[in-house]
Protein backbone atom coordinates (compact mmCIF):
# COMPACT_ATOMS: atom_id res chain seq x y z
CA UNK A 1 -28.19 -43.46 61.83
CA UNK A 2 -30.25 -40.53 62.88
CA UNK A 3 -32.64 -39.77 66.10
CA UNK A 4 -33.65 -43.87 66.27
CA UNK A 5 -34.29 -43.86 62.22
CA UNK A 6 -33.42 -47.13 60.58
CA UNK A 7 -29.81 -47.00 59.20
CA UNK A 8 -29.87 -45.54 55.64
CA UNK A 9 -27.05 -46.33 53.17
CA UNK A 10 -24.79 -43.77 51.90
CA UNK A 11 -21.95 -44.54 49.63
CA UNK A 12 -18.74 -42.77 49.89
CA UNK A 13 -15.34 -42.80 49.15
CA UNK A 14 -12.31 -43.29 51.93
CA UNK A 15 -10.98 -40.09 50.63
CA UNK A 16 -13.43 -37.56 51.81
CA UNK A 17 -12.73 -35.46 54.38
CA UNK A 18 -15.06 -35.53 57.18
CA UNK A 19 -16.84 -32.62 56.37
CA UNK A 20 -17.75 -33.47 53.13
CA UNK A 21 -18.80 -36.87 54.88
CA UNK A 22 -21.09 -34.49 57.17
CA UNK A 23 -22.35 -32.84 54.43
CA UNK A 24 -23.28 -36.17 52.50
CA UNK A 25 -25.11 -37.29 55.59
CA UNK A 26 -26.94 -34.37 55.95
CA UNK A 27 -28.22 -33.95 52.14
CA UNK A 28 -28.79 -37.83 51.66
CA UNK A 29 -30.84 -37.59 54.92
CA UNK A 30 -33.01 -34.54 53.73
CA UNK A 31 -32.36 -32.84 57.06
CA UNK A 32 -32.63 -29.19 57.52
CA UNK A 33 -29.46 -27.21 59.15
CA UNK A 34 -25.72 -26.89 58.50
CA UNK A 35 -22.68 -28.38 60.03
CA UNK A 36 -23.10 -26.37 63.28
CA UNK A 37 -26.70 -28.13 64.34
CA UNK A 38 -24.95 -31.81 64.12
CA UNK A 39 -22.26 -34.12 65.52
CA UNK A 40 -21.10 -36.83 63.26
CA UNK A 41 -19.19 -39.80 64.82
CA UNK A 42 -18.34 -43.27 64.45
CA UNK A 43 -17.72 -45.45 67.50
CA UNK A 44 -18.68 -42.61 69.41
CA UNK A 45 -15.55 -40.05 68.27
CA UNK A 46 -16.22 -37.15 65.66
CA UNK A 47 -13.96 -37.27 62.40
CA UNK A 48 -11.02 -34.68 61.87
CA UNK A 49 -12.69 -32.54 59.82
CA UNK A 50 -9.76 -31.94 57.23
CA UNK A 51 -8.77 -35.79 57.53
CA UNK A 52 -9.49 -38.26 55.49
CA UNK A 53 -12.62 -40.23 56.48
CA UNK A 54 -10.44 -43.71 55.93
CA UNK A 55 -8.03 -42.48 58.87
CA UNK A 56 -10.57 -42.68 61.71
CA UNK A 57 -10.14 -45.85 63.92
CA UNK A 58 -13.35 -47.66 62.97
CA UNK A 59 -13.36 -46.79 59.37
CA UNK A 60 -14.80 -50.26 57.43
CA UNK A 61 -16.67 -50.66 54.29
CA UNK A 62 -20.23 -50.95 55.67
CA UNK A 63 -19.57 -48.98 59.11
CA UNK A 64 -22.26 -47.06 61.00
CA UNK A 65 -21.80 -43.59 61.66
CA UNK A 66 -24.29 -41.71 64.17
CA UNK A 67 -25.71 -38.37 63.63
CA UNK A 68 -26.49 -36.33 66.22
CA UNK A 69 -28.22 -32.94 67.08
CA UNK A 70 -26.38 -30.60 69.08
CA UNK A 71 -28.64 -29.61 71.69
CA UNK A 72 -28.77 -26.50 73.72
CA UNK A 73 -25.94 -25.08 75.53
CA UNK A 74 -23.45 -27.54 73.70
CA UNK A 75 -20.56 -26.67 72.03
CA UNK A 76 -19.66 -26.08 67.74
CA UNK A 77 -17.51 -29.01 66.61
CA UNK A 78 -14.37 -27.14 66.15
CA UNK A 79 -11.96 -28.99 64.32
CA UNK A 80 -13.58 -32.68 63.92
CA UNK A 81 -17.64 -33.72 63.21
């Protein structure tokens, strides 16, 4: 999910890392910006971004993961999404 949008489907495998998750989201999406303008989380906490996707928590075929802009002022996700 993005910004209220209706859920969109995006198949991936459990072996991605998180920021090639990110990067999936963002292209499949159509959204302008890199890494830096988004937060990606599931259950409300970011990915690792050099873990596996499958090792987060909530991790479950047909999950929901939020996108979110960063806004102003807040900080680069340094080491997770």
């Amino acid at each position: 999910r993005y910004c209220g949008r209706e859920a969109a489907e995006v198949h991936v495998l459990p072996t991605l890392t998180g920021l090639q998750l990110k990067s999936k989201v963002i292209a499949e999406l159509g959204l302008d910006g890199g890494f830096q303008h988004y937060y990606l989380k599931l259950n409300r906490a970011p990915f690792g971004a050099r873990s596996r996707v499958a090792e987060h928590d909530g991790w479950c075929d047909g999950c929901v993961v939020e996108l979110e802009d960063v806004g102003e002022g807040q900080a680069k996700a340094i080491g997770h999404t």
